[in-house]
N, C-alpha and C. Protein backbone atom coordinates (compact mmCIF):
# COMPACT_ATOMS: atom_id res chain seq x y z
N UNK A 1 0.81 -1.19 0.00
CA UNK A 1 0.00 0.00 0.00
C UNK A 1 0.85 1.25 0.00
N UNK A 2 2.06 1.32 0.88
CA UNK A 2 3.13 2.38 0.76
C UNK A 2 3.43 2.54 -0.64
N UNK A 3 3.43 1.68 -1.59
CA UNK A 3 4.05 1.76 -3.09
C UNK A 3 2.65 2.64 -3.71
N UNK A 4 1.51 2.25 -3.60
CA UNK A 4 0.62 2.77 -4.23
C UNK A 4 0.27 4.42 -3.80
N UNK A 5 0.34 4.32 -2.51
CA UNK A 5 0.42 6.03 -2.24
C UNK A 5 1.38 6.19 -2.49
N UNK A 6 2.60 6.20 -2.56
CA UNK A 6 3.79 6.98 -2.83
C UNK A 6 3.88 7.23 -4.56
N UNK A 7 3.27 6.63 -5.30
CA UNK A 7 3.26 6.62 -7.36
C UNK A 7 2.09 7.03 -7.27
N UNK A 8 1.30 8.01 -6.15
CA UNK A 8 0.42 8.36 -6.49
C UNK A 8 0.19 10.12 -5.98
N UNK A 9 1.31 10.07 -4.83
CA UNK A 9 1.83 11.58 -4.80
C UNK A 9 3.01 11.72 -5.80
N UNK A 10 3.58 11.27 -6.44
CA UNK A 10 4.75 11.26 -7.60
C UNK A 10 3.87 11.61 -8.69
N UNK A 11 2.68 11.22 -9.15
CA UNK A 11 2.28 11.37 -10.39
C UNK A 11 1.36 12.53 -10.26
N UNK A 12 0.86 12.69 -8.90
CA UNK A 12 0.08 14.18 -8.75
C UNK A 12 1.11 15.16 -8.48
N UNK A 13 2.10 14.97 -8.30
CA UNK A 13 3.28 15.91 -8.39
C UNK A 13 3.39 16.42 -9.67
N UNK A 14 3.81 15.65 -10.90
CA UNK A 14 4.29 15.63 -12.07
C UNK A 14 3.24 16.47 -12.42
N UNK A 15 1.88 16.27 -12.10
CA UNK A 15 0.63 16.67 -12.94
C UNK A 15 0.84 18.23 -12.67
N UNK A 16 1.03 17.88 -11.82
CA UNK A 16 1.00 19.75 -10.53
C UNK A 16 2.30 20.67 -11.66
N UNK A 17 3.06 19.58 -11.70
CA UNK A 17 4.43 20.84 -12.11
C UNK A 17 4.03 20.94 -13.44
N UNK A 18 3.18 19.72 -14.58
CA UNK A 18 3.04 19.83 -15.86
C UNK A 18 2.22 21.46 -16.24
N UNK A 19 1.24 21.46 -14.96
CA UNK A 19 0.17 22.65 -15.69
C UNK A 19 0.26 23.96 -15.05
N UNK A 20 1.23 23.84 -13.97
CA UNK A 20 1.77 25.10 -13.76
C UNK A 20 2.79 25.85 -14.93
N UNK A 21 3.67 24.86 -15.11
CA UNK A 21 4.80 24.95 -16.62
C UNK A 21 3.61 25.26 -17.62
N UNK A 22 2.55 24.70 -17.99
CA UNK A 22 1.99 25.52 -19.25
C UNK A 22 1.08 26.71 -19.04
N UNK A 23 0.68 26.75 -17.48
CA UNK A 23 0.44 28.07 -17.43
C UNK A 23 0.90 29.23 -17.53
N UNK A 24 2.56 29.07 -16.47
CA UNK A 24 3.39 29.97 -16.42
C UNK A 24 3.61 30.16 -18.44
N UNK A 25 3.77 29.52 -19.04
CA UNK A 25 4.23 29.78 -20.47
C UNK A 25 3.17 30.66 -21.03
N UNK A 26 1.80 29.92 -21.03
CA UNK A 26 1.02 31.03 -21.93
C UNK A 26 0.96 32.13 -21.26
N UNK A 27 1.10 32.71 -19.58
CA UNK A 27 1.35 34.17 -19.70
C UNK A 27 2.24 35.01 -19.84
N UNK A 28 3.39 33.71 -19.92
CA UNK A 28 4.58 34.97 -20.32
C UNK A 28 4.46 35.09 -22.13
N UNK A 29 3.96 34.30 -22.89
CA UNK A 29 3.90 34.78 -23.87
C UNK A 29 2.88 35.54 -24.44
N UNK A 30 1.48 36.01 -23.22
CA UNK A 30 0.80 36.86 -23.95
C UNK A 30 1.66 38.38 -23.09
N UNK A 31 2.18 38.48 -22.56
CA UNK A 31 3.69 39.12 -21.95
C UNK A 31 3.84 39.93 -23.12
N UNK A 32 5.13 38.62 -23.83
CA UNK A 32 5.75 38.87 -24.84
C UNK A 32 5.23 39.74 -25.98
N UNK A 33 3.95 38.78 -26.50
CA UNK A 33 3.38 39.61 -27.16
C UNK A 33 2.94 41.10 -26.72
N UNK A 34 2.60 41.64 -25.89
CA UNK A 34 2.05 42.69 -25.64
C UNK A 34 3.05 43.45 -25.30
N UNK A 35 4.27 43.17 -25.32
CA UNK A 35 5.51 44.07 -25.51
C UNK A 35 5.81 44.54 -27.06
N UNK A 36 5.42 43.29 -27.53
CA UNK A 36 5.62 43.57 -29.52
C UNK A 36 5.01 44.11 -29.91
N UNK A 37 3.64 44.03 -29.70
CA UNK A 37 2.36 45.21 -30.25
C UNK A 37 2.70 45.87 -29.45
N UNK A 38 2.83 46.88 -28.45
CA UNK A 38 3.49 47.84 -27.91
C UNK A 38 4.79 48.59 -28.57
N UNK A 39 5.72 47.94 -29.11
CA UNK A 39 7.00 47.96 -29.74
C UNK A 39 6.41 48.37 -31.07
N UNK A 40 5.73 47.27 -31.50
CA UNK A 40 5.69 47.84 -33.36
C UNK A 40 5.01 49.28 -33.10
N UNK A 41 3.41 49.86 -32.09
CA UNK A 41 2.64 50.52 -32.24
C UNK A 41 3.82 52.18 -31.78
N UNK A 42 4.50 51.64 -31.66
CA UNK A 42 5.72 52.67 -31.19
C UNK A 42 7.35 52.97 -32.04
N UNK A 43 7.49 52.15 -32.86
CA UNK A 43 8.34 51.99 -33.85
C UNK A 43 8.79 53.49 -34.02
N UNK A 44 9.87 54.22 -34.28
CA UNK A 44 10.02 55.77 -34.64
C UNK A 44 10.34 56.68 -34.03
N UNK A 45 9.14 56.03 -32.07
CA UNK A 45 8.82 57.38 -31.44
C UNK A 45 9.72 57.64 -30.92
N UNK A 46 9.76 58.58 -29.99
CA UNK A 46 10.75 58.33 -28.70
C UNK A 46 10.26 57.91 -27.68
N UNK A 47 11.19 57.13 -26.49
CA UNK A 47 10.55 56.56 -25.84
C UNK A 47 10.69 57.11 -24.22
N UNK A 48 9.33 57.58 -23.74
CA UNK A 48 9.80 58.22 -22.31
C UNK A 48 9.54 57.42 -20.96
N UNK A 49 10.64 57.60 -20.64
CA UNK A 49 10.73 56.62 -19.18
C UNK A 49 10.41 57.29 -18.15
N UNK A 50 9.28 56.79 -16.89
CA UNK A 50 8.80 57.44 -16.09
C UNK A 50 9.91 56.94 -14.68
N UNK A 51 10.01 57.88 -13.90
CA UNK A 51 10.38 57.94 -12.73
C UNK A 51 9.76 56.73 -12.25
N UNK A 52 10.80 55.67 -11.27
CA UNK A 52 10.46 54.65 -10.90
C UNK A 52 9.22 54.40 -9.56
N UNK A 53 8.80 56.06 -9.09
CA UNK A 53 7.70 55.95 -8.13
C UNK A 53 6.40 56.45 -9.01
N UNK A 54 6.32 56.30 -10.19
CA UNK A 54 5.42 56.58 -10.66
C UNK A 54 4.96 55.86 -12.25
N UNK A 55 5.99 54.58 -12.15
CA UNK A 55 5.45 53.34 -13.12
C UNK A 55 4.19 52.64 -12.41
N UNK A 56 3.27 52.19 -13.15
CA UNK A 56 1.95 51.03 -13.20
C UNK A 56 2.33 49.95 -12.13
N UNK A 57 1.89 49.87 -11.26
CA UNK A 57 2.19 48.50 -10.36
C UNK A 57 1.91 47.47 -11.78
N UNK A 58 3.01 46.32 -11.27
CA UNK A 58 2.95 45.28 -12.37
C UNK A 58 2.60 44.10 -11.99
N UNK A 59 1.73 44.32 -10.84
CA UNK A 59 0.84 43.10 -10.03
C UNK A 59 -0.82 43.54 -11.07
N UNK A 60 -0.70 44.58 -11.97
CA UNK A 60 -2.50 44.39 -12.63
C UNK A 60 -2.34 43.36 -13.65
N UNK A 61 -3.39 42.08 -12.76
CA UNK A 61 -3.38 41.25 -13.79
C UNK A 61 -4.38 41.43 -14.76
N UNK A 62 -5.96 41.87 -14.14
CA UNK A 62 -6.82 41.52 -14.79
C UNK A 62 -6.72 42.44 -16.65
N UNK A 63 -7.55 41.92 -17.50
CA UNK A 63 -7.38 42.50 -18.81
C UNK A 63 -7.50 44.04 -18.65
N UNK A 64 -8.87 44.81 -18.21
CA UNK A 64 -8.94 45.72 -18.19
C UNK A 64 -8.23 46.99 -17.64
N UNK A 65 -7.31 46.25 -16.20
CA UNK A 65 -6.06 47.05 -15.75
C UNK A 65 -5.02 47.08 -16.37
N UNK A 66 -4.97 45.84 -17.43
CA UNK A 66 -3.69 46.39 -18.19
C UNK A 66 -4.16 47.51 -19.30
N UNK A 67 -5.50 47.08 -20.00
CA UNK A 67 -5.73 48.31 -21.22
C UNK A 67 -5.42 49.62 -20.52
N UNK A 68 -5.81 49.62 -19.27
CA UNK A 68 -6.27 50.99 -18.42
C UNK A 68 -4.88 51.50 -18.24
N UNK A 69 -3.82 50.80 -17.61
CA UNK A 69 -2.50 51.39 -17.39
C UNK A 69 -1.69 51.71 -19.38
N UNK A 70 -1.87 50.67 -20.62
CA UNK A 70 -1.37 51.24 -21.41
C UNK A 70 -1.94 52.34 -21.94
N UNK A 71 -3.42 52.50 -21.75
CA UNK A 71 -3.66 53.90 -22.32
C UNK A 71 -3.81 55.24 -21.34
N UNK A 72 -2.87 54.96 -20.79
CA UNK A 72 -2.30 55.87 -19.39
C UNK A 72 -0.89 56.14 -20.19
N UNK A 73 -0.23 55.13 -20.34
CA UNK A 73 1.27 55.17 -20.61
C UNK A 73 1.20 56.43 -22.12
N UNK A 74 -0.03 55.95 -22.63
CA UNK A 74 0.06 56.49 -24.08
C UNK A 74 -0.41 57.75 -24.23
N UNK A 75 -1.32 57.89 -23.14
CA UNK A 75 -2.33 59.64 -22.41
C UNK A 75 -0.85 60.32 -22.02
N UNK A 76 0.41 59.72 -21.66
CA UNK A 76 1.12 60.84 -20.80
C UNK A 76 2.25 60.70 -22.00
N UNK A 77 2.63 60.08 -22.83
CA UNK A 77 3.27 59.65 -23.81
C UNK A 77 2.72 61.23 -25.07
N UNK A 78 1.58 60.76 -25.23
CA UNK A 78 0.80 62.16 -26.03
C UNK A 78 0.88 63.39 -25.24
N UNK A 79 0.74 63.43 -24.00
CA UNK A 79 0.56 64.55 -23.54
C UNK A 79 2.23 65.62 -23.54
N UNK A 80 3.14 64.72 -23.23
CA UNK A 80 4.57 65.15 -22.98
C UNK A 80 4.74 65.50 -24.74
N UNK A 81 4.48 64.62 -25.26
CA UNK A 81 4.87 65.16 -27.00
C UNK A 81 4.15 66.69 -27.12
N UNK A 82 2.81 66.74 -27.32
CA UNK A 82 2.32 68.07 -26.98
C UNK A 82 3.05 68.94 -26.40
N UNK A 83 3.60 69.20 -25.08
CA UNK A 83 4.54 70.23 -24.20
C UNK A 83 5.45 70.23 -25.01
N UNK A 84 5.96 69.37 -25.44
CA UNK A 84 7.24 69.72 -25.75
C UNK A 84 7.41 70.07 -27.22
N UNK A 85 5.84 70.24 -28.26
CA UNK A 85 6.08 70.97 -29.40
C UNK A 85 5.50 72.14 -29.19
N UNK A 86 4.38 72.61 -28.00
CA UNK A 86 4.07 73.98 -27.49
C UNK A 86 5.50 74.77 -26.65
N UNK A 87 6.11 74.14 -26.30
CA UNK A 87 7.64 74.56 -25.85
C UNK A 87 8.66 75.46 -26.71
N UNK A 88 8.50 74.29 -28.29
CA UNK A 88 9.37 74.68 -29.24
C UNK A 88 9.40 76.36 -29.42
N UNK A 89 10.63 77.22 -29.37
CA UNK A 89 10.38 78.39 -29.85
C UNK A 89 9.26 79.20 -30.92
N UNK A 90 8.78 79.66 -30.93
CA UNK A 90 7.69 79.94 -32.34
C UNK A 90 8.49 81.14 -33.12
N UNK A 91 8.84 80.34 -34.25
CA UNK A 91 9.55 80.72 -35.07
C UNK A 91 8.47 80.75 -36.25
N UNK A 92 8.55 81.76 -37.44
CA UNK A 92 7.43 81.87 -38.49
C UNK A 92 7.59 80.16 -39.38
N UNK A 93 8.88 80.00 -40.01
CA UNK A 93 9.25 78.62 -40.10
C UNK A 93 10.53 78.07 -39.28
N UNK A 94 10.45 76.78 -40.13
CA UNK A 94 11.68 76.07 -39.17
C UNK A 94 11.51 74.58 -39.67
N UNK A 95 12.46 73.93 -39.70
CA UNK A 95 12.22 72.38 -40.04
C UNK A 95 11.70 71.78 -39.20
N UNK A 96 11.24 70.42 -39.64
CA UNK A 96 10.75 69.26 -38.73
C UNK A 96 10.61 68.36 -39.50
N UNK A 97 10.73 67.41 -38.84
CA UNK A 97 11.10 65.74 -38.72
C UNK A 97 10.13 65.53 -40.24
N UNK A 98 10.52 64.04 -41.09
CA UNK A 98 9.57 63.65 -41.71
C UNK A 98 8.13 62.95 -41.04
N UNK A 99 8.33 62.78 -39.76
CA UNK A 99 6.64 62.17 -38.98
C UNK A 99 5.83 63.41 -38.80
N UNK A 100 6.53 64.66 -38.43
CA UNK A 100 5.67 65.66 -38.10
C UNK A 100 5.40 66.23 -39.38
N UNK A 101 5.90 66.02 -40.91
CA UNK A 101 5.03 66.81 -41.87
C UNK A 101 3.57 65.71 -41.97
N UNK A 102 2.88 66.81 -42.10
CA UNK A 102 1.10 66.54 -42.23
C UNK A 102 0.46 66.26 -40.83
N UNK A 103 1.00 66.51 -39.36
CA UNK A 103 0.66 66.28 -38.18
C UNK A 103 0.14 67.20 -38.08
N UNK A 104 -0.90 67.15 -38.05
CA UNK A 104 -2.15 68.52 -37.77
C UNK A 104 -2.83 69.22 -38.86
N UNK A 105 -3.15 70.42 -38.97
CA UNK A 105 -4.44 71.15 -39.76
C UNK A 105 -3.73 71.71 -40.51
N UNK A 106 -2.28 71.55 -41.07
CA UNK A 106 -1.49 72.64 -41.90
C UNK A 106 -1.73 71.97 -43.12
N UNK A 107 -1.91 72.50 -44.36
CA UNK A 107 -2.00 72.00 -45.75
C UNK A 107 -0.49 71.20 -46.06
N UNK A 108 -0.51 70.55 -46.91
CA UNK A 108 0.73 69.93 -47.27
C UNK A 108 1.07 70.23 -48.75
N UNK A 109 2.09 70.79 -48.93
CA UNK A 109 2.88 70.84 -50.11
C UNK A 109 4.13 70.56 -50.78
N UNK A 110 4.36 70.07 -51.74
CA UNK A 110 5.81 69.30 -52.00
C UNK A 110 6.55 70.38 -52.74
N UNK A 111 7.18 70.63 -52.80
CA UNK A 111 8.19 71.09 -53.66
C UNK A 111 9.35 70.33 -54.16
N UNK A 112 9.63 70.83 -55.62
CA UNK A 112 11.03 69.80 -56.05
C UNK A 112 12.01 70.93 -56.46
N UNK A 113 12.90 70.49 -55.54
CA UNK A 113 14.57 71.34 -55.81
C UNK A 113 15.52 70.53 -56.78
N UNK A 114 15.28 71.14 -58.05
CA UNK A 114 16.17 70.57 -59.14
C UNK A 114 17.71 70.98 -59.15
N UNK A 115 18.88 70.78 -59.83
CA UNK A 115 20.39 70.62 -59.09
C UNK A 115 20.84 71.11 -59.61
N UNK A 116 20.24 72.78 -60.03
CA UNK A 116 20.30 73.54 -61.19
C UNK A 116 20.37 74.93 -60.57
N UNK A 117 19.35 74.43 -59.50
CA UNK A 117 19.41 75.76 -58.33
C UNK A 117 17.31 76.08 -58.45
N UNK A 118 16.88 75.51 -59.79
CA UNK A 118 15.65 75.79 -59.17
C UNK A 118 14.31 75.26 -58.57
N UNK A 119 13.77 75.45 -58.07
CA UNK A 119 12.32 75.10 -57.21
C UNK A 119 11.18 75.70 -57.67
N UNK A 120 10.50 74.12 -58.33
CA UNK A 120 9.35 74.03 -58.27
C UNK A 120 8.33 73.77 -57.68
N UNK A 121 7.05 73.60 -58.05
CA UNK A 121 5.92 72.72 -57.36
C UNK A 121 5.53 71.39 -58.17
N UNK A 122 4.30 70.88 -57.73
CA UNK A 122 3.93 69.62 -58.14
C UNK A 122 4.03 69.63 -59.85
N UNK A 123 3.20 71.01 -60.19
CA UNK A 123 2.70 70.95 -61.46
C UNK A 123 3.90 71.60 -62.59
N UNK A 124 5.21 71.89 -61.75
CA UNK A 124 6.08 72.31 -62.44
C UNK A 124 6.45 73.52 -62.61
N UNK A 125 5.64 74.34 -61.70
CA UNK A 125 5.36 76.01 -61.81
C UNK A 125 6.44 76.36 -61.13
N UNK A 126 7.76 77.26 -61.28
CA UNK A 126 9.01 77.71 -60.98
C UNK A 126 7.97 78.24 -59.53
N UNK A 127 9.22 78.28 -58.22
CA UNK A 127 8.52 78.76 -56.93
C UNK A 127 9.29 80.15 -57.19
N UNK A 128 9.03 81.34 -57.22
CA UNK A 128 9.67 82.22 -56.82
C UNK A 128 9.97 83.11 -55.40
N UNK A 129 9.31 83.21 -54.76
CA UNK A 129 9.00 83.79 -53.42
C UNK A 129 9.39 82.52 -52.04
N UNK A 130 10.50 81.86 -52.19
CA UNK A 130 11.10 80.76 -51.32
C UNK A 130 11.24 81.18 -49.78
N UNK A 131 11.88 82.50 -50.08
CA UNK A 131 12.18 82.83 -48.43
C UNK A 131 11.34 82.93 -47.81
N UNK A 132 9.88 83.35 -48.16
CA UNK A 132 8.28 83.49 -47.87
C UNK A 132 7.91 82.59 -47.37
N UNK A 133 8.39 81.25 -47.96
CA UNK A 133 7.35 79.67 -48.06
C UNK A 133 7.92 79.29 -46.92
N UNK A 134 9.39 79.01 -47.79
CA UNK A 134 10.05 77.63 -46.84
C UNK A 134 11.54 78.40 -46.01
N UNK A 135 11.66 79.29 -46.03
CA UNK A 135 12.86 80.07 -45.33
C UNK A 135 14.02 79.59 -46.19
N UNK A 136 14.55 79.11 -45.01
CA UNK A 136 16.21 78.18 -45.25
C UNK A 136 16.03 76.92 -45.59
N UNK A 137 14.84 76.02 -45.82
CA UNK A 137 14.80 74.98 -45.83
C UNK A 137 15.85 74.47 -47.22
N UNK A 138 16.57 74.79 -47.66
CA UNK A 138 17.43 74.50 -48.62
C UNK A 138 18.22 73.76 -48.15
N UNK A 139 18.65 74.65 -47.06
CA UNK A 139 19.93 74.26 -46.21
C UNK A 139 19.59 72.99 -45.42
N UNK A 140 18.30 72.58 -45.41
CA UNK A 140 18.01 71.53 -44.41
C UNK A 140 17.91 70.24 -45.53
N UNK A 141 18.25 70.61 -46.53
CA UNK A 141 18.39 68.88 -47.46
C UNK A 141 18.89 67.77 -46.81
N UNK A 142 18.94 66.81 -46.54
CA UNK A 142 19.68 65.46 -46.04
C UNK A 142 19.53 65.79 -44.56
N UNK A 143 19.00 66.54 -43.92
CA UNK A 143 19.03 66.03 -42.21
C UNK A 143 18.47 65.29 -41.93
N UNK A 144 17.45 65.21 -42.17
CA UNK A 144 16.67 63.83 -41.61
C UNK A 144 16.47 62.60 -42.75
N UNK A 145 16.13 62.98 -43.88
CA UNK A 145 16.95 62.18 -44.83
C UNK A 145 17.41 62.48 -45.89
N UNK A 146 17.83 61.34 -47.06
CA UNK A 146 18.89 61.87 -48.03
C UNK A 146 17.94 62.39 -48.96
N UNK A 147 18.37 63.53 -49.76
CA UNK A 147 18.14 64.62 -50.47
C UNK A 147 16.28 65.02 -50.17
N UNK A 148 16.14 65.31 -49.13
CA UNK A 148 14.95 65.98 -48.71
C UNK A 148 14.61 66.79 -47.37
N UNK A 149 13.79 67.74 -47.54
CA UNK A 149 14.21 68.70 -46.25
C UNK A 149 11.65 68.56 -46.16
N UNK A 150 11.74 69.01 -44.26
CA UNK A 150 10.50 69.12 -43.98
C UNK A 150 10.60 70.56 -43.40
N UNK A 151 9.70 71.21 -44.12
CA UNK A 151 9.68 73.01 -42.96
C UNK A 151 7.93 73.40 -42.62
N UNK A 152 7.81 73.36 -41.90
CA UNK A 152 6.79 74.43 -41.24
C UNK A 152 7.05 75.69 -41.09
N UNK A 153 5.62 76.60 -42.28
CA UNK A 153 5.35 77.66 -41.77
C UNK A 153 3.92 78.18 -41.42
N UNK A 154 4.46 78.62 -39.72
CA UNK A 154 3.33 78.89 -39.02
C UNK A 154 2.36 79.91 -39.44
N UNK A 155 3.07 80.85 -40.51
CA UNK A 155 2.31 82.06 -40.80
C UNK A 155 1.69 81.65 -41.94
N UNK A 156 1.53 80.57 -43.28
CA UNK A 156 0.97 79.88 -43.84
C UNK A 156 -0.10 78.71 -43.76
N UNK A 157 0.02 78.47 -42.36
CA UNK A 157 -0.35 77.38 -41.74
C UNK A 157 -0.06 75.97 -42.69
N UNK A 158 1.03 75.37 -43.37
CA UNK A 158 1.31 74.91 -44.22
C UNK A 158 2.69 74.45 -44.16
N UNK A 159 2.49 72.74 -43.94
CA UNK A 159 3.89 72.38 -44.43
C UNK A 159 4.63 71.75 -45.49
N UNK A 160 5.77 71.95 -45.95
CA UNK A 160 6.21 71.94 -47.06
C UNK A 160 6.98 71.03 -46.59
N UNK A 161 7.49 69.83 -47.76
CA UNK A 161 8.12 68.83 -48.02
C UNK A 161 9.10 69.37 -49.24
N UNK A 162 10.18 69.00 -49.38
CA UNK A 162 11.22 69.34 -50.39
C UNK A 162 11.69 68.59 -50.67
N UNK A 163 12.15 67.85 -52.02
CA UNK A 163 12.59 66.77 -52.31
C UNK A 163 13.70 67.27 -53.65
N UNK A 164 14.57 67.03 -53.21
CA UNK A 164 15.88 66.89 -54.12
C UNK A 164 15.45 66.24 -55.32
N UNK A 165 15.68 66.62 -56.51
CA UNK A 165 15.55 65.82 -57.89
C UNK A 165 17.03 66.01 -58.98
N UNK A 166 17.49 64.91 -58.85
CA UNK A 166 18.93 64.82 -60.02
C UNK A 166 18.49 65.34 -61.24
N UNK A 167 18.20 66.45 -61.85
CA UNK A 167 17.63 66.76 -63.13
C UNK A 167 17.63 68.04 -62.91
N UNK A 168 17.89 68.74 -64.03
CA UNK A 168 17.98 70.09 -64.18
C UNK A 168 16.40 70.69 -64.71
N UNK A 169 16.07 71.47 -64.02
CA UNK A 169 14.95 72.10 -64.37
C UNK A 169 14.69 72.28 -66.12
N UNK A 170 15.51 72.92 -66.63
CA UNK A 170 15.59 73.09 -68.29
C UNK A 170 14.97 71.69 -68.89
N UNK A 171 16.09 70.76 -68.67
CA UNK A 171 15.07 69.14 -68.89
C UNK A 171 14.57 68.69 -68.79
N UNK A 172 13.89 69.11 -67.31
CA UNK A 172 12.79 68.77 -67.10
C UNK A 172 11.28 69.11 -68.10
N UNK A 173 11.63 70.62 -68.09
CA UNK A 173 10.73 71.18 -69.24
C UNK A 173 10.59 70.86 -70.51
N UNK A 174 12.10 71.02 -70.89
CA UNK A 174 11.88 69.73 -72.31
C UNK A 174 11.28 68.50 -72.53
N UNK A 175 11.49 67.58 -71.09
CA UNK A 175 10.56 66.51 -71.30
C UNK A 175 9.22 66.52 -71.04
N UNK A 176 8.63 67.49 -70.28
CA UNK A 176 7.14 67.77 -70.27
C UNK A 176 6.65 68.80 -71.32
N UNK A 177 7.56 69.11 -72.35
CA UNK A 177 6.80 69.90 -73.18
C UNK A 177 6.79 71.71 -72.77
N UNK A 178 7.85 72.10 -72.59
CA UNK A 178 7.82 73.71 -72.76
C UNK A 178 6.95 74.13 -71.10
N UNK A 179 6.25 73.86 -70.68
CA UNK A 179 5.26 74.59 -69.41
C UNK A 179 6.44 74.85 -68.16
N UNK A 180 6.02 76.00 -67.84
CA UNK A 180 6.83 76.45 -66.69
C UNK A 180 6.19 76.79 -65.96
């Protein structure tokens, strides 16, 4: 009888450690996952780290305390981005990032800087009045990437995209047929 109870706390043992091991697994991998969708939904940004007396206790298990603490993380995440573009000096223009062209109510416009020295628009129409539009944005070609500059101007409410084009304006016209 000692043999039969004893292969019978051994096998309720085994059972015990089998479904704790697949429990512990599926929550660390809905974990995992919810670090990755977190990660991809954040890809770009910057990432702000809160003071360690004022992170999410990481005892919320249930579903709704976690939605509740990430769209906390993402309420103060938005909110700090805000301050810190109401912060920015207010300058009439000024560059910015390729994520912030079209972020908000400003019209969007492209311009193409041909390697000739001149700037057009979409439809090919020579820009004349540059310092008006886009300031210095000339000078901002390749900062954020290669051969293209982003400027906001606040007094247009309108931001402009600039894109470098290997082609000389003259040829260009020749190949569209004379329109300037």
């Amino acid at each position: 009888m000692n043999k039969g109870l004893l292969l019978s706390f051994v096998c309720g043992a085994i059972a015990g450690a089998v479904c704790i091991h697949f429990i512990e697994k599926s929550r660390h991998e809905e974990e995992i996952e919810s670090v990755k969708e977190t990660y991809r939904a954040n890809a770009g940004k910057t990432v702000v780290h809160m003071p360690e007396e004022e992170k999410p206790s990481e005892k919320a298990e249930a579903p709704e305390e976690k939605e509740s603490v990430k769209k906390n993380i993402f309420t103060e995440y938005r909110d700090l981005t805000n301050q810190y573009k109401s912060a920015r000096p207010k300058k009439d223009i000024y560059p910015i990032t390729p994520d912030e062209f079209g972020d908000g109510d400003y019209d969007q416009v492209t311009y193409y800087y041909y390697n000739d020295g001149i700037v057009a628009n979409e439809d090919g129409e020579r820009i004349i009045d540059l310092e008006e539009k886009i300031g210095d944005g000339l000078d901002h070609i390749g900062e954020y990437e290669a051969d293209s500059a982003y400027m906001r101007n606040d007094n247009l409410e309108t931001d402009y995209e600039i894109l470098s084009i290997d082609e000389k304006y003259t040829d260009y016209l020749e190949r569209v047929g004379g329109r300037s």
